[in-house]
PDB file of N, CA and C in Angstrom:
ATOM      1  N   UNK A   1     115.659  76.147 104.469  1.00  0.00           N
ATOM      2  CA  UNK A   1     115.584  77.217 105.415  1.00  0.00           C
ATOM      3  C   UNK A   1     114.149  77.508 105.824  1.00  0.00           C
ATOM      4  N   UNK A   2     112.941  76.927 104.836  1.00  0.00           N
ATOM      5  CA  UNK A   2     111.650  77.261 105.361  1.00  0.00           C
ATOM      6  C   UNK A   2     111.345  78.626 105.344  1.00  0.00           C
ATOM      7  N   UNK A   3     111.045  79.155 106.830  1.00  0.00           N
ATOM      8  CA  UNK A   3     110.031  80.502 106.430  1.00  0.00           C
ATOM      9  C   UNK A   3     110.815  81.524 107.428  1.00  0.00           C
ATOM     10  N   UNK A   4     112.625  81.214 106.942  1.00  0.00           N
ATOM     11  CA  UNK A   4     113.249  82.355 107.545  1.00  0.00           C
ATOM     12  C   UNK A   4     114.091  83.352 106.054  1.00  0.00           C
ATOM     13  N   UNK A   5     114.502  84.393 106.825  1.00  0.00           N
ATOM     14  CA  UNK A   5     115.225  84.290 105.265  1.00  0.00           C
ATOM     15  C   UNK A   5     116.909  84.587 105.833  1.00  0.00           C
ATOM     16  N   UNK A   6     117.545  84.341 105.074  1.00  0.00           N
ATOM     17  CA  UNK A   6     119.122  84.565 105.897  1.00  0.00           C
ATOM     18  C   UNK A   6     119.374  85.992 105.357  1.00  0.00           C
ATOM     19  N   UNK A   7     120.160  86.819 106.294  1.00  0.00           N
ATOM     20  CA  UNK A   7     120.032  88.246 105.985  1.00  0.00           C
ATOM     21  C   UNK A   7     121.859  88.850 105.760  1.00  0.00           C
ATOM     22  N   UNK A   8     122.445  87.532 105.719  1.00  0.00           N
ATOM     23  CA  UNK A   8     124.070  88.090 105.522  1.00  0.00           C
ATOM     24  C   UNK A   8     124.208  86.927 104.100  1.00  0.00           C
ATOM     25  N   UNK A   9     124.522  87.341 102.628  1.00  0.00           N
ATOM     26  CA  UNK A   9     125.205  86.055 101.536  1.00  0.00           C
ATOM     27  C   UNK A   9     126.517  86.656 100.964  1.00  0.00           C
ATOM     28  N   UNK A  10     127.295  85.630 100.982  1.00  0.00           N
ATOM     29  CA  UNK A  10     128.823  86.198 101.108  1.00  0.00           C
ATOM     30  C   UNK A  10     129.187  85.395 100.121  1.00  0.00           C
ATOM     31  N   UNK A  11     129.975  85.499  98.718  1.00  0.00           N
ATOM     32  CA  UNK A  11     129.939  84.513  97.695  1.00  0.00           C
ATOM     33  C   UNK A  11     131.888  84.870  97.950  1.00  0.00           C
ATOM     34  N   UNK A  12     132.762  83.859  98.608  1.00  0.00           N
ATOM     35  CA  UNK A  12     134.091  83.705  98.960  1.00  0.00           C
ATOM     36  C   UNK A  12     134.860  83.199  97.505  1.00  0.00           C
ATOM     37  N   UNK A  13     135.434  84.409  97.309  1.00  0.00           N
ATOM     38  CA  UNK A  13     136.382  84.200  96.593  1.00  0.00           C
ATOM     39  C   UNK A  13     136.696  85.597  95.380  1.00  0.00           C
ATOM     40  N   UNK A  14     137.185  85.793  94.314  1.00  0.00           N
ATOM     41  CA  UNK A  14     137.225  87.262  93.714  1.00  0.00           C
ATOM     42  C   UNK A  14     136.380  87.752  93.026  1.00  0.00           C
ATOM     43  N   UNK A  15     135.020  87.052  93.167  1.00  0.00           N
ATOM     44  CA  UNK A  15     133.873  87.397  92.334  1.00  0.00           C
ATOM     45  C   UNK A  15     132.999  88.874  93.130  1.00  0.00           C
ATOM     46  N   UNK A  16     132.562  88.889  93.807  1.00  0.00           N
ATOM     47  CA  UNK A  16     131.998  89.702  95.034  1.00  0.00           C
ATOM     48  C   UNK A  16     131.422  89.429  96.162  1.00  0.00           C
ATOM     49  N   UNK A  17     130.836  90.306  97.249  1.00  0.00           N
ATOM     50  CA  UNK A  17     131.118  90.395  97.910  1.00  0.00           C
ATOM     51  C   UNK A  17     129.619  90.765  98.795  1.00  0.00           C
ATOM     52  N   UNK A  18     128.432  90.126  99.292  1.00  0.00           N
ATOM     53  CA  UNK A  18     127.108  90.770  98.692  1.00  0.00           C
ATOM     54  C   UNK A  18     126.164  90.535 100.255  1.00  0.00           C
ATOM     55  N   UNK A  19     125.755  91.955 100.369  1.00  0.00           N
ATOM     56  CA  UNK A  19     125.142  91.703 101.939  1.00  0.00           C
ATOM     57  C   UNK A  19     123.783  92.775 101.426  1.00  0.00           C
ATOM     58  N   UNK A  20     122.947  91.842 102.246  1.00  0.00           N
ATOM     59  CA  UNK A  20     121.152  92.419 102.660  1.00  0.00           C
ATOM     60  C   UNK A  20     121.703  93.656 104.256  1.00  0.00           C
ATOM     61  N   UNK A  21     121.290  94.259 103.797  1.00  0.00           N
ATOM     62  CA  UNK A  21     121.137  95.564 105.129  1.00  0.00           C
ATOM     63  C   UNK A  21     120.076  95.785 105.573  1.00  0.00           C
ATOM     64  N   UNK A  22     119.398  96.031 106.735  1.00  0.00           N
ATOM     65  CA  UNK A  22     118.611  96.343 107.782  1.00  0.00           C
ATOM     66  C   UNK A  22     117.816  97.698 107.669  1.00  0.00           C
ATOM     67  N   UNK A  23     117.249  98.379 107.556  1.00  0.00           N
ATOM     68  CA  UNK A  23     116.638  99.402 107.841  1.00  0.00           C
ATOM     69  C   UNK A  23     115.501  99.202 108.716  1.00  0.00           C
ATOM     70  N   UNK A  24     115.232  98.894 109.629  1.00  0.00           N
ATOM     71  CA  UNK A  24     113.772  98.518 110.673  1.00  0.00           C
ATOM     72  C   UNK A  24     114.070  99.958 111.086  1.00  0.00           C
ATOM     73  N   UNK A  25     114.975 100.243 111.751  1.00  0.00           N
ATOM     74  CA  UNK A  25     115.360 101.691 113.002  1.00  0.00           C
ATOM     75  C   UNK A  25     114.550 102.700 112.130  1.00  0.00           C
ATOM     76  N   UNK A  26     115.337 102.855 111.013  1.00  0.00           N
ATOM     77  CA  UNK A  26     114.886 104.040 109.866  1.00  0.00           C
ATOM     78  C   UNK A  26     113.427 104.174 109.937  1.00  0.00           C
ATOM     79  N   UNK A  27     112.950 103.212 108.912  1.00  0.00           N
ATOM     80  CA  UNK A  27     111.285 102.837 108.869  1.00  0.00           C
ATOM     81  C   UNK A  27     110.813 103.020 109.669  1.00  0.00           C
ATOM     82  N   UNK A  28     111.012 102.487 111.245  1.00  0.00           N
ATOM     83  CA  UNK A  28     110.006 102.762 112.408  1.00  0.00           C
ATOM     84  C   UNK A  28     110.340 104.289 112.550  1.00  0.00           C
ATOM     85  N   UNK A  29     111.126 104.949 112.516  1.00  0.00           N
ATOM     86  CA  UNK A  29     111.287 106.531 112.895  1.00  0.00           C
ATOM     87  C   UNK A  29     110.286 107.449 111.902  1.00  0.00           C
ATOM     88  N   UNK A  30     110.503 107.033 110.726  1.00  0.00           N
ATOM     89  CA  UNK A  30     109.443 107.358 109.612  1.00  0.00           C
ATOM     90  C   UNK A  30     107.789 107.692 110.306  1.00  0.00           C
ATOM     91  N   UNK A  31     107.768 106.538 111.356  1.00  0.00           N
ATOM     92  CA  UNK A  31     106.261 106.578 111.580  1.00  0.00           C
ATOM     93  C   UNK A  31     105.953 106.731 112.945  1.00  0.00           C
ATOM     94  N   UNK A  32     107.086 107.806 113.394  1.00  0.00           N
ATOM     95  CA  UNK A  32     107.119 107.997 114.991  1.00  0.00           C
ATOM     96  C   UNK A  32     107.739 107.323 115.831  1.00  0.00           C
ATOM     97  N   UNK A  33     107.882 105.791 115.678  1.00  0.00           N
ATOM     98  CA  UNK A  33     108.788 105.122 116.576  1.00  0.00           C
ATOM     99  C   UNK A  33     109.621 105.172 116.707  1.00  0.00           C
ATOM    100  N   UNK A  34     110.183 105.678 118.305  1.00  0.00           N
ATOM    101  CA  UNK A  34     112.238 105.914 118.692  1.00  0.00           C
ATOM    102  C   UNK A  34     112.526 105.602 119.287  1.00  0.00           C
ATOM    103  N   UNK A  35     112.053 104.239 119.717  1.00  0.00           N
ATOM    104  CA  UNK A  35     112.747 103.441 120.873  1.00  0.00           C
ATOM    105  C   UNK A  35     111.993 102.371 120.438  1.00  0.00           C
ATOM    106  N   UNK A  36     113.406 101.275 121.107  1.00  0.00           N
ATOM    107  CA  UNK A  36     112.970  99.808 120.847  1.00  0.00           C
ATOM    108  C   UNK A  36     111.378  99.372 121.897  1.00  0.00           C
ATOM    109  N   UNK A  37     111.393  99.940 122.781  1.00  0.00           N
ATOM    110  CA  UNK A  37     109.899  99.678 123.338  1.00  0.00           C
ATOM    111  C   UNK A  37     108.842 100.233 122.858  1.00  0.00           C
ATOM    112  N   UNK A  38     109.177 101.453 121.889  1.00  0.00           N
ATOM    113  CA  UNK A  38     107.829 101.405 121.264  1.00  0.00           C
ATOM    114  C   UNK A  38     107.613 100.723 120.338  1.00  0.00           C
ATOM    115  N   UNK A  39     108.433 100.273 119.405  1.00  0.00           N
ATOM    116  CA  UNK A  39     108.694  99.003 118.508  1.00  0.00           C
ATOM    117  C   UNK A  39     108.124  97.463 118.683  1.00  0.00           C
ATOM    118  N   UNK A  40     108.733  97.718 120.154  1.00  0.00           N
ATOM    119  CA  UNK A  40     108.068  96.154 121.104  1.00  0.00           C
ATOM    120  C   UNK A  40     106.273  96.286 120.867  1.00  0.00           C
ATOM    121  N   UNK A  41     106.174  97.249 121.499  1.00  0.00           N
ATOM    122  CA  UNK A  41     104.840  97.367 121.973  1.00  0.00           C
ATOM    123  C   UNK A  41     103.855  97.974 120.767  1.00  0.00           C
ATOM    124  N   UNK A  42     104.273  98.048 119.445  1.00  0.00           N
ATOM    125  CA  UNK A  42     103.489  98.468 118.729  1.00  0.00           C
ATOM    126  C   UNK A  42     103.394  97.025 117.579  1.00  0.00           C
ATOM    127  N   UNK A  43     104.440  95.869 117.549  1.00  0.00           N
ATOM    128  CA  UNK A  43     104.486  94.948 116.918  1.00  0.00           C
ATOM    129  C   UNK A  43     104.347  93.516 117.579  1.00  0.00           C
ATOM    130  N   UNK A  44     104.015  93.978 119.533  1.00  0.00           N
ATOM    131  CA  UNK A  44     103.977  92.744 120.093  1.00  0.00           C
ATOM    132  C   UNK A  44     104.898  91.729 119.851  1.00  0.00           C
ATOM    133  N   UNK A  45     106.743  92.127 119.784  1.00  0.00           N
ATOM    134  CA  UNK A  45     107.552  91.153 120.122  1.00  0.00           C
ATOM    135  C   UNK A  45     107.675  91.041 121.926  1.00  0.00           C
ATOM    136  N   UNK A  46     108.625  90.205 121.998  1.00  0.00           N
ATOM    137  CA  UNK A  46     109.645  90.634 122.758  1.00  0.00           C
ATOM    138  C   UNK A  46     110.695  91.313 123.057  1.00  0.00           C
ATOM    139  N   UNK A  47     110.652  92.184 124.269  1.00  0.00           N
ATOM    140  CA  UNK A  47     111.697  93.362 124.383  1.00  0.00           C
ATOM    141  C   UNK A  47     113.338  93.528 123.702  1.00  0.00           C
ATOM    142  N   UNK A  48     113.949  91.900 124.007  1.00  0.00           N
ATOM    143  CA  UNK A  48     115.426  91.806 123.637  1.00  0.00           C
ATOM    144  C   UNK A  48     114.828  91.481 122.131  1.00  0.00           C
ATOM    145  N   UNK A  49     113.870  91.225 121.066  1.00  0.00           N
ATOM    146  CA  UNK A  49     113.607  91.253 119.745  1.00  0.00           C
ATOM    147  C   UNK A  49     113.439  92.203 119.181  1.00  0.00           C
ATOM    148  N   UNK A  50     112.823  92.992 120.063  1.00  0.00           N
ATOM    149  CA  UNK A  50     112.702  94.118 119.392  1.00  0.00           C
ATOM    150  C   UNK A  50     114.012  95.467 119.480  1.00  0.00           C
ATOM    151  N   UNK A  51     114.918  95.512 120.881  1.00  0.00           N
ATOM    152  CA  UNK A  51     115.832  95.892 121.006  1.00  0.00           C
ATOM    153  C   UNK A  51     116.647  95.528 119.285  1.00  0.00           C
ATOM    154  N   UNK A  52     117.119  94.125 119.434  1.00  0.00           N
ATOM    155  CA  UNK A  52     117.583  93.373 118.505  1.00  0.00           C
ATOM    156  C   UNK A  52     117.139  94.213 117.066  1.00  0.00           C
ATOM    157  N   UNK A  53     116.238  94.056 116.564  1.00  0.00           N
ATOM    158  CA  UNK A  53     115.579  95.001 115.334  1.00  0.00           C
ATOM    159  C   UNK A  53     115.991  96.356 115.488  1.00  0.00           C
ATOM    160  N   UNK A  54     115.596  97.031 116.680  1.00  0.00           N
ATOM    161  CA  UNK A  54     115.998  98.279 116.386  1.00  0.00           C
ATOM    162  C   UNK A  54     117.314  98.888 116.604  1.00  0.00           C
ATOM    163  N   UNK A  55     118.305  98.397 116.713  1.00  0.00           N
ATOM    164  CA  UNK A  55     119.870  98.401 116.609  1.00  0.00           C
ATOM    165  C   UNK A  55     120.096  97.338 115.277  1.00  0.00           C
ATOM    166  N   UNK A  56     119.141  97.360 114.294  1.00  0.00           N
ATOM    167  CA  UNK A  56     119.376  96.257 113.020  1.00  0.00           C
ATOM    168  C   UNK A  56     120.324  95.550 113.458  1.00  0.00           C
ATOM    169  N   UNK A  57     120.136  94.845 114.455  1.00  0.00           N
ATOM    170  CA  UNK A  57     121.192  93.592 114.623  1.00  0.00           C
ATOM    171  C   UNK A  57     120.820  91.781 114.514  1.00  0.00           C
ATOM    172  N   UNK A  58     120.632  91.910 112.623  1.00  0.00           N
ATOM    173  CA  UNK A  58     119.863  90.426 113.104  1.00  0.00           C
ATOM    174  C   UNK A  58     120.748  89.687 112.042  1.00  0.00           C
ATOM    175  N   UNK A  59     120.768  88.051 112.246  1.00  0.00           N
ATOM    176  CA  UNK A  59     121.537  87.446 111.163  1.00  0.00           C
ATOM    177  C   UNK A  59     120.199  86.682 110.526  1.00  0.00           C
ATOM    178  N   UNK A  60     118.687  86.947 110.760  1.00  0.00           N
ATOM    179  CA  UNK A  60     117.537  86.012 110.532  1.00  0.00           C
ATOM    180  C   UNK A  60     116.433  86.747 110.577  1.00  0.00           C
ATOM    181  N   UNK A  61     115.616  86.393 109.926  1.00  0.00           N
ATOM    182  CA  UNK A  61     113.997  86.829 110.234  1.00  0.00           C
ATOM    183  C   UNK A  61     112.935  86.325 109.815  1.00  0.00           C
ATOM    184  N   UNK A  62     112.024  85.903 110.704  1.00  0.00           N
ATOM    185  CA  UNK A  62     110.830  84.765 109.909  1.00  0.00           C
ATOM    186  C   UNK A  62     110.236  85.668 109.102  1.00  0.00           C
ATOM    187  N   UNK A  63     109.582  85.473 107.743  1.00  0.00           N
ATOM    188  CA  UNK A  63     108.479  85.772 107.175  1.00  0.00           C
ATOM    189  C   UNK A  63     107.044  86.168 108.312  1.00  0.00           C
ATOM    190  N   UNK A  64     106.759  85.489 109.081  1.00  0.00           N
ATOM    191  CA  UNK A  64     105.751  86.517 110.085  1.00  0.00           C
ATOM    192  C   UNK A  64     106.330  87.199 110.294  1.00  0.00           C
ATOM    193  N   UNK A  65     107.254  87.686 111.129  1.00  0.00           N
ATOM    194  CA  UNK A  65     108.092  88.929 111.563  1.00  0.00           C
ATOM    195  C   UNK A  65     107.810  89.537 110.929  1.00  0.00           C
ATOM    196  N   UNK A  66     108.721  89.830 109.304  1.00  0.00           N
ATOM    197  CA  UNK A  66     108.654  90.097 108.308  1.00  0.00           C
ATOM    198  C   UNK A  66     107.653  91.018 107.975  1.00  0.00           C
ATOM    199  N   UNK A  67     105.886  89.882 107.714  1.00  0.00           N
ATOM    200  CA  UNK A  67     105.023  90.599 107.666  1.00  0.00           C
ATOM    201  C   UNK A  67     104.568  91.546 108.490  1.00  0.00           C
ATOM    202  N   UNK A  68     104.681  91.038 109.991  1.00  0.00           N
ATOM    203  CA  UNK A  68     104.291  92.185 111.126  1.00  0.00           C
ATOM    204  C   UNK A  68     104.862  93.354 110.968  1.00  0.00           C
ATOM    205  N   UNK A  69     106.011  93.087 110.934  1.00  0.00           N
ATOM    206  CA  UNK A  69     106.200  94.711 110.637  1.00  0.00           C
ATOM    207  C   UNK A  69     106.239  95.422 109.509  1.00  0.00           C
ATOM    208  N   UNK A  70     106.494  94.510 108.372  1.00  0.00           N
ATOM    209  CA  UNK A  70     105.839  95.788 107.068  1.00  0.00           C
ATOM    210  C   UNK A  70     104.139  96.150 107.521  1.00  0.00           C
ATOM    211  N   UNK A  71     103.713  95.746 108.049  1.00  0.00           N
ATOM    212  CA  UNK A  71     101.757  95.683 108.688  1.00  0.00           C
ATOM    213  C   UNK A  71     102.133  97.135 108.794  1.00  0.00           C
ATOM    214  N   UNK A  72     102.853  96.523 110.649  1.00  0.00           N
ATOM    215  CA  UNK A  72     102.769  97.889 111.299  1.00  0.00           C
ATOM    216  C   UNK A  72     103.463  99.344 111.032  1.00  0.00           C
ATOM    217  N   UNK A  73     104.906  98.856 109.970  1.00  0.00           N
ATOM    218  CA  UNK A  73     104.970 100.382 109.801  1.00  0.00           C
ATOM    219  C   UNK A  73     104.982 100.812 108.672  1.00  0.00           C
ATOM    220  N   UNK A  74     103.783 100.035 107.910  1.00  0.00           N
ATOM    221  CA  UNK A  74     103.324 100.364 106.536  1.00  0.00           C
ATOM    222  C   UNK A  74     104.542 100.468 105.316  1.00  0.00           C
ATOM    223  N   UNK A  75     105.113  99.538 105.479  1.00  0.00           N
ATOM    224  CA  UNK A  75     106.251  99.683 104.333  1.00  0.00           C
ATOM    225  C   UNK A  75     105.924  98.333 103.479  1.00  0.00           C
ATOM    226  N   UNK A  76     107.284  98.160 102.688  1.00  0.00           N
ATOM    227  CA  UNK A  76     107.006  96.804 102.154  1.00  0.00           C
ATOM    228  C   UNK A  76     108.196  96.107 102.404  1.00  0.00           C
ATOM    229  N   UNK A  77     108.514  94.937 102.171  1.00  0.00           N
ATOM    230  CA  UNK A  77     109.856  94.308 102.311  1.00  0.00           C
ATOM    231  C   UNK A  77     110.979  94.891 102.354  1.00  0.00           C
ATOM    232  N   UNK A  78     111.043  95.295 100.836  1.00  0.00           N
ATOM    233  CA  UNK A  78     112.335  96.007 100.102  1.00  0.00           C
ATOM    234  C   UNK A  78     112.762  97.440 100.741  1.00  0.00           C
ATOM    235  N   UNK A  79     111.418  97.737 101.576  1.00  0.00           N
ATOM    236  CA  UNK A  79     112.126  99.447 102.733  1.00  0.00           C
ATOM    237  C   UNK A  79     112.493  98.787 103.633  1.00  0.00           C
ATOM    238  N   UNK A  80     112.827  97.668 104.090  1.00  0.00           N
ATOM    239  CA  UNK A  80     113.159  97.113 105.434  1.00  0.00           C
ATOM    240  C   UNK A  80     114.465  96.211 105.193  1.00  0.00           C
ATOM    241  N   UNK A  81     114.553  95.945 104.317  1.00  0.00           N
ATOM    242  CA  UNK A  81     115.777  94.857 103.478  1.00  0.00           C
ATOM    243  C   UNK A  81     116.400  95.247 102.618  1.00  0.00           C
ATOM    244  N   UNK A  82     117.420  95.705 101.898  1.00  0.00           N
ATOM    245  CA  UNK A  82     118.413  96.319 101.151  1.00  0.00           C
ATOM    246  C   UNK A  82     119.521  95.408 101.007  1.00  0.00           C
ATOM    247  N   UNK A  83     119.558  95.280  99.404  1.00  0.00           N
ATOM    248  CA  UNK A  83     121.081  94.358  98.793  1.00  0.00           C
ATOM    249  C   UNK A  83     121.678  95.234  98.097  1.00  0.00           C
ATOM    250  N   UNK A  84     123.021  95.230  99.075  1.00  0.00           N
ATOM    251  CA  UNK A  84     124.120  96.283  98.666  1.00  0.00           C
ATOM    252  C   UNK A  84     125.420  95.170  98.421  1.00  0.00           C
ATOM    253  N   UNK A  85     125.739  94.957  96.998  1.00  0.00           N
ATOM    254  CA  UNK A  85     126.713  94.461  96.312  1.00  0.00           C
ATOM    255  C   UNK A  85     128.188  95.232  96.574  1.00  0.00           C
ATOM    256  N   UNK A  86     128.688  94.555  96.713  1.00  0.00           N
ATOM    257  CA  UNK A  86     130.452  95.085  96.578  1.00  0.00           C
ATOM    258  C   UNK A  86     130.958  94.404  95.383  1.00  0.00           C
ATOM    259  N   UNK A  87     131.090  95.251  94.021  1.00  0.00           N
ATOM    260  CA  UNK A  87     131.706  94.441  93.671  1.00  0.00           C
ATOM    261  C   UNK A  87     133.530  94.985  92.978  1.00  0.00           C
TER     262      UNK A  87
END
């Protein structure tokens, strides 16, 4: 997979049941940002990427990404990424 990380792991069958969750929206609100264009324009994506992030709608995310925005809204990984087990 290199230098993405996959953000949905689903282990099929009666063992459980196990997903990474999104918080970008949250975090950026934390630090003033409430709209996906200020998001855009404070992390220098692109508009539909950053839309994308801020409706946490992603199945991927490079490690730059990643870093850019723990940079910009001063968090660390683990406030932006959340593993919530079903079991």
């Amino acid at each position: 997979m290199g230098k993405y990380l996959l953000l949905e792991y689903y282990l099929v069958g009666c063992y459980f049941v196990a997903m990474i969750t999104i918080a970008i929206r949250e975090q950026a609100e934390k630090r003033g940002i409430t709209t996906a264009y200020q998001l855009q324009k404070a992390v220098g994506v692109q508009p539909t990427v950053a839309a994308r992030w801020f409706r946490n709608e992603l199945k991927m995310i490079g490690i730059e990404s990643l870093d850019r925005l723990c940079a910009t809204l001063k968090c660390k990984p683990s406030d932006l990424l959340r593993f919530e087990a079903d079991e």
